[in-house]
Protein backbone atom coordinates (compact mmCIF):
# COMPACT_ATOMS: atom_id res chain seq x y z
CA UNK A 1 0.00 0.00 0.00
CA UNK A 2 3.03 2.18 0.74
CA UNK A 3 4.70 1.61 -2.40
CA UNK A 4 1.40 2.13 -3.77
CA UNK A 5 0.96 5.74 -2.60
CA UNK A 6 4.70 6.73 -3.27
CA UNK A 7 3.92 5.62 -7.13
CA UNK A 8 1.11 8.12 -7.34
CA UNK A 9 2.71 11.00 -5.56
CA UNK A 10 5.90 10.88 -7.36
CA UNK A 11 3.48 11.22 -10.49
CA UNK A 12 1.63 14.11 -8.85
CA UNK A 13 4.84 15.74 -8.36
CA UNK A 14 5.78 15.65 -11.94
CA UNK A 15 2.37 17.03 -13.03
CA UNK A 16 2.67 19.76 -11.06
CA UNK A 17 6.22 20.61 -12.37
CA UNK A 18 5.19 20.22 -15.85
CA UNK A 19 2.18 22.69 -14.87
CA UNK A 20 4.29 25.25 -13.52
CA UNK A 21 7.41 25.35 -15.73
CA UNK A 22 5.68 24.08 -19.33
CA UNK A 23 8.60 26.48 -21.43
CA UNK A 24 11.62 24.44 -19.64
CA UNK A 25 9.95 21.40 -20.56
CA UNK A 26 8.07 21.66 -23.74
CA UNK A 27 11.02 23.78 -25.26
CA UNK A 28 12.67 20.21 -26.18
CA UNK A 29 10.10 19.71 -28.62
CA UNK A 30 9.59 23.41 -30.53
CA UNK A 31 13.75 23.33 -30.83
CA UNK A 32 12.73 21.08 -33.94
CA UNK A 33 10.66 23.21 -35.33
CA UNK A 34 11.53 25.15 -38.53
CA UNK A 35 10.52 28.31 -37.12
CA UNK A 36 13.35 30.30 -38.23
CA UNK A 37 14.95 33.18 -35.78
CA UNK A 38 13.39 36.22 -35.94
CA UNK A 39 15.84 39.42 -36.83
CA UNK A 40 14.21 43.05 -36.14
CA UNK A 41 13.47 45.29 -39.31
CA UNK A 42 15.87 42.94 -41.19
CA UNK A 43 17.22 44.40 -44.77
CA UNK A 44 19.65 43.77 -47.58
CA UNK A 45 21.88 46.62 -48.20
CA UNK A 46 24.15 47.02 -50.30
CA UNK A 47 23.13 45.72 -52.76
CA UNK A 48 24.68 43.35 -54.20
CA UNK A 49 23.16 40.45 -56.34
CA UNK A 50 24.11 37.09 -57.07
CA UNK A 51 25.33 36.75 -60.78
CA UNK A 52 22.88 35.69 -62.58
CA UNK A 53 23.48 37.31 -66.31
CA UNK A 54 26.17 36.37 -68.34
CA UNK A 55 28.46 39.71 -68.28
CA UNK A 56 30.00 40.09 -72.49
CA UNK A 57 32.52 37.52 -72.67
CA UNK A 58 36.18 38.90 -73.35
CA UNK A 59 36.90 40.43 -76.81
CA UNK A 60 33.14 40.56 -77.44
CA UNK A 61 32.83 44.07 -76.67
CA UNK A 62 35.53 46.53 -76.56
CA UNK A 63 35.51 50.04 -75.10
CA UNK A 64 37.95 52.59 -75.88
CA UNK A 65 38.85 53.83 -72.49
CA UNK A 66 41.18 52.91 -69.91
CA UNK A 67 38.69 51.75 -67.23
CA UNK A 68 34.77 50.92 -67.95
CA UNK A 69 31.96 49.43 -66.24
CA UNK A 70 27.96 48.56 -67.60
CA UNK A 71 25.65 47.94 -64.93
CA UNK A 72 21.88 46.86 -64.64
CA UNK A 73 20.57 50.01 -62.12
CA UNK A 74 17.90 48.12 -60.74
CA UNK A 75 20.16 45.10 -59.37
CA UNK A 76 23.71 46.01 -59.17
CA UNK A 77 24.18 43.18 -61.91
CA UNK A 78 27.82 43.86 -63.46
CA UNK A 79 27.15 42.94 -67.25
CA UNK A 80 30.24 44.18 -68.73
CA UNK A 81 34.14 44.92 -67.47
CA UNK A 82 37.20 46.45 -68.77
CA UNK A 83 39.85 46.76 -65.88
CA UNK A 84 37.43 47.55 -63.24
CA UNK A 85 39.42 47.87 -60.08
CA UNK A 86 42.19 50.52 -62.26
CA UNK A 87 42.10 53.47 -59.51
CA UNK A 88 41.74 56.34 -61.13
CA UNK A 89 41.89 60.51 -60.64
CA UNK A 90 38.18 60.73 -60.15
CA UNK A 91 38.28 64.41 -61.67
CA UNK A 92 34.35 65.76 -61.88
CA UNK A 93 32.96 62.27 -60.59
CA UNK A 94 33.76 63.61 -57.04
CA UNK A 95 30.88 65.64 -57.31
CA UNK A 96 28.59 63.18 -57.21
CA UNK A 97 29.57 62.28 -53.76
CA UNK A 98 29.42 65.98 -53.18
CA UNK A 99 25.59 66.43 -53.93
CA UNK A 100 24.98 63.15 -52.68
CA UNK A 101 25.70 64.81 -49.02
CA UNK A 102 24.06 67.94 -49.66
CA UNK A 103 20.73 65.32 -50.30
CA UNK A 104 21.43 63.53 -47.22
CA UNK A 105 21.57 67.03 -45.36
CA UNK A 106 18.32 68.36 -46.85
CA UNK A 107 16.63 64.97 -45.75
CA UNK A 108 17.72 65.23 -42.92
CA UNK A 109 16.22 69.10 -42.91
CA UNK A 110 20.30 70.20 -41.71
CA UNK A 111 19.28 72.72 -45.14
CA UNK A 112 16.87 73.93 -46.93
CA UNK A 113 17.06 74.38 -50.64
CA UNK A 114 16.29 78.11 -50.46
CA UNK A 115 19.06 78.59 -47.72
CA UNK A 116 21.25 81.79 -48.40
CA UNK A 117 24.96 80.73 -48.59
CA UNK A 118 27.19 83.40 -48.18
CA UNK A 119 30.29 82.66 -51.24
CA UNK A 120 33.65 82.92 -49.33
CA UNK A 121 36.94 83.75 -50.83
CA UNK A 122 37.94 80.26 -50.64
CA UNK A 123 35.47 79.31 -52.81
CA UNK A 124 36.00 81.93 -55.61
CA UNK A 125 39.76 81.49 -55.40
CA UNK A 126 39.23 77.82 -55.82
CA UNK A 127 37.30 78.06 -59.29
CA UNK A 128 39.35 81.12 -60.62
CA UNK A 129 42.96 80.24 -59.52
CA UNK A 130 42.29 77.07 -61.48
CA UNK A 131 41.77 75.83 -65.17
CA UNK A 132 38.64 74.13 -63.80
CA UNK A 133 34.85 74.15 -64.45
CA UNK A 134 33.00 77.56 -62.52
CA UNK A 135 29.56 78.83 -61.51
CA UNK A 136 31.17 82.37 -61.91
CA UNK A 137 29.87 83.17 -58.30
CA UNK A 138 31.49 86.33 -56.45
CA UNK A 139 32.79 86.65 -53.28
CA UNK A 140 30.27 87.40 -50.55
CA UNK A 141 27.80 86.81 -52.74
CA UNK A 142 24.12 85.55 -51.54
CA UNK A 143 23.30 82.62 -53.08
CA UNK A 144 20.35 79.79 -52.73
CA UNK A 145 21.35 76.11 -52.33
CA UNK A 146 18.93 75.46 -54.51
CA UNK A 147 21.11 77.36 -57.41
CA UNK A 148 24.73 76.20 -56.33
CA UNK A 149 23.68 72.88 -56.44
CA UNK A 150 22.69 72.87 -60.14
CA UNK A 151 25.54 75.06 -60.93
CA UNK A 152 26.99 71.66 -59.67
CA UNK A 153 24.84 69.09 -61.61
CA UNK A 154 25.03 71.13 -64.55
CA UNK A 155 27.51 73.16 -64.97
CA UNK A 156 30.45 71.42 -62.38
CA UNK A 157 30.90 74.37 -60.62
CA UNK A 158 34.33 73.80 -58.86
CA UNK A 159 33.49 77.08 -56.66
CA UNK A 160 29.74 75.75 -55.94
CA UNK A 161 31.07 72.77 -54.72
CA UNK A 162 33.52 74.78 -51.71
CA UNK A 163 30.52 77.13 -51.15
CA UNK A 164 28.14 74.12 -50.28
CA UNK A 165 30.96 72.19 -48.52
CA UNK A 166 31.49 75.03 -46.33
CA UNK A 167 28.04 75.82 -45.63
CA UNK A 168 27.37 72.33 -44.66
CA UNK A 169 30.51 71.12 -42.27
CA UNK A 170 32.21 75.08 -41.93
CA UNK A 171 35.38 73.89 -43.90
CA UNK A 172 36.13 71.81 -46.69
CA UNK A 173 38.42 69.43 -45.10
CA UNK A 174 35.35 68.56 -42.33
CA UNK A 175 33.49 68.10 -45.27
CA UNK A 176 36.05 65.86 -47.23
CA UNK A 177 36.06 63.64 -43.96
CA UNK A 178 32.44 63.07 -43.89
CA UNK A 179 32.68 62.55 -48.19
CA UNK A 180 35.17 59.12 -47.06
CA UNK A 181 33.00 58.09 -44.03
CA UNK A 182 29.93 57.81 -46.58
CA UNK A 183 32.32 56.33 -49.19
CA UNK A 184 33.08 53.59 -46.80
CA UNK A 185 29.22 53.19 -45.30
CA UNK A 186 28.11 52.45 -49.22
CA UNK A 187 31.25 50.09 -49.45
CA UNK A 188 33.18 51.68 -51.38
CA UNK A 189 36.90 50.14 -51.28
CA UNK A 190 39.02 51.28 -53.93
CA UNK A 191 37.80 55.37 -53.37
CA UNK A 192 39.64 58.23 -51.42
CA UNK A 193 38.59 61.74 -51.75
CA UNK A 194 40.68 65.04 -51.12
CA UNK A 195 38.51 67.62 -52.09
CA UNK A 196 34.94 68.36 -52.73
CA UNK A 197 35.42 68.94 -56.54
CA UNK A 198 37.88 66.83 -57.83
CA UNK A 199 40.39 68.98 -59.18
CA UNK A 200 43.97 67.27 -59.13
CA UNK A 201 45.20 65.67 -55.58
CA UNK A 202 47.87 63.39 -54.14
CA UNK A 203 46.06 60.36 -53.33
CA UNK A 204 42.68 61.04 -54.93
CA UNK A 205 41.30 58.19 -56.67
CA UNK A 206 38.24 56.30 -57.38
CA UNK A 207 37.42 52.97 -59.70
CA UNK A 208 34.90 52.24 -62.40
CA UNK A 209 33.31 49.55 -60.01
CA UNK A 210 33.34 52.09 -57.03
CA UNK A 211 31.91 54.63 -59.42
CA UNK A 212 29.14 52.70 -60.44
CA UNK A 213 28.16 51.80 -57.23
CA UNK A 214 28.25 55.25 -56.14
CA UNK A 215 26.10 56.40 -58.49
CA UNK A 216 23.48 53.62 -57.80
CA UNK A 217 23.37 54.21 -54.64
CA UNK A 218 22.76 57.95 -55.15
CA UNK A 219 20.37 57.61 -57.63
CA UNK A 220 18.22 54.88 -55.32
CA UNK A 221 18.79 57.06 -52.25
CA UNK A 222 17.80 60.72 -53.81
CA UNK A 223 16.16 60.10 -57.52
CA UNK A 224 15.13 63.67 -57.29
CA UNK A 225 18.54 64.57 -58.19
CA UNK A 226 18.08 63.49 -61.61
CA UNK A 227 15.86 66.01 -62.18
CA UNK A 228 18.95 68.69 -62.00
CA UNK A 229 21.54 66.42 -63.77
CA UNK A 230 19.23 65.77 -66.82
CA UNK A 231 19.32 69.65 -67.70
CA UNK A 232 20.81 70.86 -70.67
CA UNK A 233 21.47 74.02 -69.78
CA UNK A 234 21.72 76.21 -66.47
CA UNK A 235 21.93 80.22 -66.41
CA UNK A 236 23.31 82.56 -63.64
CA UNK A 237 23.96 85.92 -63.03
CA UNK A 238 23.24 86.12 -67.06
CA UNK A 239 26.01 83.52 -67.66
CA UNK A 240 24.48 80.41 -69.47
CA UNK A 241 26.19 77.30 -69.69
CA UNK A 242 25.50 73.75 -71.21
CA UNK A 243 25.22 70.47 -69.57
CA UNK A 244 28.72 68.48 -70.64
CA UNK A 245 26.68 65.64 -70.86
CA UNK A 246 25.57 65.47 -74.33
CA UNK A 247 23.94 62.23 -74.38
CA UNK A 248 20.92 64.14 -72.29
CA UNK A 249 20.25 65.36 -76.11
CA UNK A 250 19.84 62.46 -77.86
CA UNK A 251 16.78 61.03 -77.17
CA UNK A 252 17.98 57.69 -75.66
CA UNK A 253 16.50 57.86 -72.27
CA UNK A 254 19.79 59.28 -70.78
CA UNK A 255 18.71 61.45 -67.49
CA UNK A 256 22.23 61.75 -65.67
CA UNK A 257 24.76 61.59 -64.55
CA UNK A 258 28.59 63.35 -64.13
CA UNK A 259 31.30 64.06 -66.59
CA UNK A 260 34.70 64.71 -65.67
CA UNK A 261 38.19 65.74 -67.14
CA UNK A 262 41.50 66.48 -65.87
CA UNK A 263 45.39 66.12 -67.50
CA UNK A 264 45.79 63.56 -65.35
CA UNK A 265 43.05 61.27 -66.11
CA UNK A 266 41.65 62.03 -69.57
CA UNK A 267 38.28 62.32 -70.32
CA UNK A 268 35.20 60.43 -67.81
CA UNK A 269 31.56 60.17 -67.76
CA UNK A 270 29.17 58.01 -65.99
CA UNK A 271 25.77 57.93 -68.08
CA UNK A 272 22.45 56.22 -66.58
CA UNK A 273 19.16 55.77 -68.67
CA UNK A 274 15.79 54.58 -68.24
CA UNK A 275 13.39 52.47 -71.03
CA UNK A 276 10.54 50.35 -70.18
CA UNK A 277 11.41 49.81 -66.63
CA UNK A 278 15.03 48.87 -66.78
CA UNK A 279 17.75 51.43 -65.90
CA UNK A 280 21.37 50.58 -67.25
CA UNK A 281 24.69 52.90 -65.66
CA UNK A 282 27.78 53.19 -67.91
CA UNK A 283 30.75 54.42 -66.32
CA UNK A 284 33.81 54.79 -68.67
CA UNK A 285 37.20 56.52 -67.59
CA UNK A 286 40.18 58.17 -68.94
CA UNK A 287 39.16 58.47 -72.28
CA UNK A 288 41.73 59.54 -74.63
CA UNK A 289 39.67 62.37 -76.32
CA UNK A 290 36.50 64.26 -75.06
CA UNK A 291 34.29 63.02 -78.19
CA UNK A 292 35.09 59.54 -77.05
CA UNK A 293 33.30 59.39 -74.08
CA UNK A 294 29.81 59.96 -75.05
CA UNK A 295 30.11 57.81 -78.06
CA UNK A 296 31.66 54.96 -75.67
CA UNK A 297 28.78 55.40 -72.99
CA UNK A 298 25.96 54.92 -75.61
CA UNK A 299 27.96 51.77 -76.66
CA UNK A 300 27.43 50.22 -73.24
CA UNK A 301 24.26 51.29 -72.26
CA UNK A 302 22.79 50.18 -76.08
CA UNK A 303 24.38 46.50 -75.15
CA UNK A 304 22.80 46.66 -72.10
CA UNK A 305 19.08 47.77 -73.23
CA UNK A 306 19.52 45.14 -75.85
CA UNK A 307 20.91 42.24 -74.71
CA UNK A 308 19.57 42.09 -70.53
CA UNK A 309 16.08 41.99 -69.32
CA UNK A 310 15.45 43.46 -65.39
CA UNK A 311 12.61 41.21 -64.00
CA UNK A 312 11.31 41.89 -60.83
CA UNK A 313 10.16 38.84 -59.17
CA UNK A 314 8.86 40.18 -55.88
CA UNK A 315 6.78 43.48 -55.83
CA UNK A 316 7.85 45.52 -52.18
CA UNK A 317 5.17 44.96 -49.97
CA UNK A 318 4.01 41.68 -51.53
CA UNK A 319 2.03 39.80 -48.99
CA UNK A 320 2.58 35.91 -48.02
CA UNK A 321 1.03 33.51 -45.70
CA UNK A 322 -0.52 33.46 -43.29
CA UNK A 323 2.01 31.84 -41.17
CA UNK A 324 0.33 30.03 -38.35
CA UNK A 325 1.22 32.09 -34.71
CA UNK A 326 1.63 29.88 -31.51
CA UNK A 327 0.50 31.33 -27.85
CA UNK A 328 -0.34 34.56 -29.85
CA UNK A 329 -3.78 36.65 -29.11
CA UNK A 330 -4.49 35.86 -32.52
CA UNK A 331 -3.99 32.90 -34.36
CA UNK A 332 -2.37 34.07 -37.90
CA UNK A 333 0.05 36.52 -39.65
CA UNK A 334 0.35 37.69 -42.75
CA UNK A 335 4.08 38.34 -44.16
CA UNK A 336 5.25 41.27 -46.56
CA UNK A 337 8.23 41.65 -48.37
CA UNK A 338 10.38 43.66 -47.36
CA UNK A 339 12.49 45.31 -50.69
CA UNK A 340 11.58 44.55 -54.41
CA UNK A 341 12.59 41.67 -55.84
CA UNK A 342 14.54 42.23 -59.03
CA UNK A 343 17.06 39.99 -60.95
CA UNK A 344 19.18 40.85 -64.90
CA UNK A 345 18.89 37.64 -67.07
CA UNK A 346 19.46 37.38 -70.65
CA UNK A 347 17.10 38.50 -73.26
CA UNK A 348 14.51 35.40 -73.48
CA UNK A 349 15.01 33.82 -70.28
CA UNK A 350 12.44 35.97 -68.29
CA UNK A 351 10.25 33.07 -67.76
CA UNK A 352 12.96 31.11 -66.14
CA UNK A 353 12.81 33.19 -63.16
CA UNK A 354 10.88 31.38 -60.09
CA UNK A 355 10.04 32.73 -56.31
CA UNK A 356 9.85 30.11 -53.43
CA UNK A 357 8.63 31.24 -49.96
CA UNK A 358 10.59 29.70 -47.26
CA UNK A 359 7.87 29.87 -44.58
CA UNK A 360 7.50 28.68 -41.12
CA UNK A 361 5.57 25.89 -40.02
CA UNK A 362 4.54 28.54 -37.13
CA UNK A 363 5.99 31.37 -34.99
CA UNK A 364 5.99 32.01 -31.80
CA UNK A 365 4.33 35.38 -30.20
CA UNK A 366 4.93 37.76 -28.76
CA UNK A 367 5.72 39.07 -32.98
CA UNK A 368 6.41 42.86 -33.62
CA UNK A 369 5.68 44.84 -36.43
CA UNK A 370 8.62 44.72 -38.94
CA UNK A 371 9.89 41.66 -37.78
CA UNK A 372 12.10 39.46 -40.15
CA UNK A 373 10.27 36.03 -39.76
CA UNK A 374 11.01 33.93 -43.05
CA UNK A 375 12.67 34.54 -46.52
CA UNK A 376 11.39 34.48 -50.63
CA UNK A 377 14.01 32.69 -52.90
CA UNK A 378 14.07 33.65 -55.93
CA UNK A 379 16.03 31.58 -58.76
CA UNK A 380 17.11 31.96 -62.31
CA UNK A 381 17.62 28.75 -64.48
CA UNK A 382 17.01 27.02 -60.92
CA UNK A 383 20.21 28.90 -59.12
CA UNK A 384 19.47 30.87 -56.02
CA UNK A 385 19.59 34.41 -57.30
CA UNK A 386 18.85 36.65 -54.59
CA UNK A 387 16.66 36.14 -51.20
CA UNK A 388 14.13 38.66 -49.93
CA UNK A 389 12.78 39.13 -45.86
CA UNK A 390 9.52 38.73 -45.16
CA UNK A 391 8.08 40.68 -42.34
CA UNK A 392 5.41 40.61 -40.00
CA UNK A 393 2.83 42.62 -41.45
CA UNK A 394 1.17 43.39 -37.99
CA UNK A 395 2.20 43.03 -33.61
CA UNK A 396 1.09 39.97 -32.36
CA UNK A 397 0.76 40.03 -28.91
CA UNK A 398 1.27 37.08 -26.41
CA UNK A 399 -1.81 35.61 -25.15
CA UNK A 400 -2.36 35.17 -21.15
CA UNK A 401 -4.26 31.70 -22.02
CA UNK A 402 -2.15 29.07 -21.82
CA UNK A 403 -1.55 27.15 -25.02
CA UNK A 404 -3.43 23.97 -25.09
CA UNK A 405 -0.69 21.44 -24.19
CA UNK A 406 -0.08 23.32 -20.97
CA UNK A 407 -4.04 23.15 -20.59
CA UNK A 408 -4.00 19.71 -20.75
CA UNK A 409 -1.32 19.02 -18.38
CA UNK A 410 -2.93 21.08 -15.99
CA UNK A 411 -6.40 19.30 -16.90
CA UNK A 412 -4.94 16.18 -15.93
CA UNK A 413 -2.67 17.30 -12.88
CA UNK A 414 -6.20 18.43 -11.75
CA UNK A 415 -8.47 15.14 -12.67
CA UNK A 416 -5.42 13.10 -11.00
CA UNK A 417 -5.17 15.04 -7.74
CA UNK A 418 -9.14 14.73 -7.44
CA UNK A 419 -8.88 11.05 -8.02
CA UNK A 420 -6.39 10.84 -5.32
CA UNK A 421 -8.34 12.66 -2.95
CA UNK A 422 -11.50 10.89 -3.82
CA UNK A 423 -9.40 7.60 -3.04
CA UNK A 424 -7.69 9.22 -0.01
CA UNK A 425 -11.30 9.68 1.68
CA UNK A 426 -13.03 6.55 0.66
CA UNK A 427 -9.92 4.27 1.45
CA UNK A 428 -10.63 1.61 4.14
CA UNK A 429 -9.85 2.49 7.20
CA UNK A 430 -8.19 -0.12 9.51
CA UNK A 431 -9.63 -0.23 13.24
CA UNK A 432 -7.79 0.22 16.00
CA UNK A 433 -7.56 -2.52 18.44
């Protein structure tokens, strides 16, 4: 009888543990789950894609420069090389990285475009003590951000470019400091700047590959800027001056981006254009000859255009699931990608581009809004191209019920200890003698 009673409390005991700490005990079983670990606001950048397209094999496509680069806008797809990594006097191309600040600034409401900028003597000296590019502004002149930054789009103002970078950081060389710092937050590694318009500089360099980058990054970050570098002309102060650019006249869907020319270097330009939702970026440096460049640009860009097709497999925002939610106040959540989904294949292979979801059999609440909580693969030709977050759509709080496993235990920790007592009080008693 002893042995009896010892049997049935041990198994009490154990009831009652698994009632009171079900997590310690249950979390045996959930560790094989495929519930993979959640990662807060979780996104790709940079931006870098998995080769997918087939870049122009060597000796099918020549360009007559010393450094070039064609790549696919949307996807950072490299789809033709000519000595890529060849640092490089950067000349104009600086600028970009210039105005890409001044963006960041106004975004982040540091400036205003109609802010008054007062020209210092610094900056005219720079632009007229020099061979280079001007804005023709005067000393202690009053002029709008707004202005100096499309005589820098336009009309590579070397003189707008110290004006601005003064006005932002109070000297140039603060504001050449915070020009590496972003060089090295886009990634950026074969890129050193010395000045905030490029005009010749120990140690000053920058790559076609770097140059690229840069200017996909600006034009993803700030598109509105394309708006000043696809002008053909700027005036000020009755001084009109054309846009170096001359592939913004030809009707090819060129909208940007940056010439740029020293002794040192030769002749640059990095051209981007848009047709039927595909935007190709041509950089091509140290061009022998300024007619070259343009001509060389087009090349690329027309191989691009002609040969690549941008598909976008998964729409930003695109919703999957539901995903099944355990000890959650609600049962369900629905999953939305975080970034588009976009991959370059060759002309006529569209259709061999597939998504797979890589969902959860079920998470586990509490779930906040934002939250990376699976992953979209997408494939070309059946190779893993690229993957995309999905995140919770919604909070999902954690429920005070129990979750129905616990309930049970504690159902039958319950029906147990009233069979005991129902025993304990009906026993036989034995009579004392």
């Amino acid at each position: 009888m002893r042995s009896y009673k010892n049997g049935w409390m041990t198994l009490l005991i154990l009831i009652l543990f698994l009632a009171a700490f079900p997590n310690q005990i249950l979390s045996k079983t959930t560790k094989t789950s495929k519930t993979p670990k959640a990662s807060q606001n979780v996104k790709t950048t940079p931006k870098t894609e998995t080769s997918q397209a087939t870049p122009a094999p060597s000796g099918s496509l020549q360009c007559d420069a010393q450094s070039a680069v064609l790549m696919d806008g949307l996807t950072g797809q490299v789809l033709y090389e000519q000595n890529p990594n060849l640092r490089i006097p950067p000349a104009s191309f600086v600028k970009v990285m210039t105005l890409y600040l001044v963006y960041d600034a106004i975004r982040a409401g540091q400036v205003k475009m109609d802010d008054l900028v007062t020209v210092s003597e610094m900056a005219w000296r720079r632009a007229w003590k020099t061979e280079g590019s001007k804005m023709f502004i005067k000393v202690g002149d009053r002029v709008k951000v707004e202005d100096l930054m499309k005589g820098v789009a336009i009309a590579s103002g070397n003189d707008a470019c110290v004006a601005l970078a003064e006005h932002l950081s109070g000297s140039e060389e603060a504001f050449v400091s915070k020009m590496n710092e972003k060089a090295k937050l886009l990634g950026l590694k074969d890129t050193q700047f010395k000045n905030s318009d490029g005009m010749p500089a120990d140690g000053q360099y920058i790559t076609a590959t770097d140059m690229a980058n840069l200017s996909r990054r600006y034009i993803e970050d700030h598109p509105e800027a394309l708006t000043f570098h696809s002008m053909v002309e700027f005036e000020y102060n009755g001084i009109r001056q054309g846009n170096r650019n001359t592939l913004l006249q030809k009707n090819i869907g060129v909208d940007g981006l940056k010439t740029g020319h020293i002794k040192e270097s030769g002749y640059h330009l990095t051209a981007t254009a848009k047709r039927d939702g595909q935007r190709m970026i041509a950089v091509v440096m140290g061009c022998d000859k300024v007619k070259k460049r343009a001509p060389e640009a087009q090349k690329l860009l027309e191989y691009g255009f002609k040969n690549f097709s941008t598909v976008e497999a998964v729409k930003k925002g695109a919703t999957f699931g539901p995903v099944k939610v355990r000890r959650g106040k609600v049962n369900q959540v629905i999953l939305t990608a975080a970034e588009e989904g976009r991959v370059t294949v060759a002309k006529g292979k569209e259709k061999l581009v597939s998504t797979t979801p890589q969902l959860p059999e079920f998470v586990t609440a509490p779930i906040r809004k934002g939250q990376g909580v699976a992953k979209v693969l997408i494939q070309n030709e059946g190779k893993p191209a690229k993957e995309i977050n999905l995140l919770a759509s919604t909070d999902v709080e954690k429920s005070l019920i129990p979750s129905w496993p616990i309930l049970v235990a504690i159902g039958c920790g319950l029906g147990i200890i009233i069979v005991l007592g129902f025993w304990w009080l009906r026993r036989p008693r034995q009579k004392k003698l």
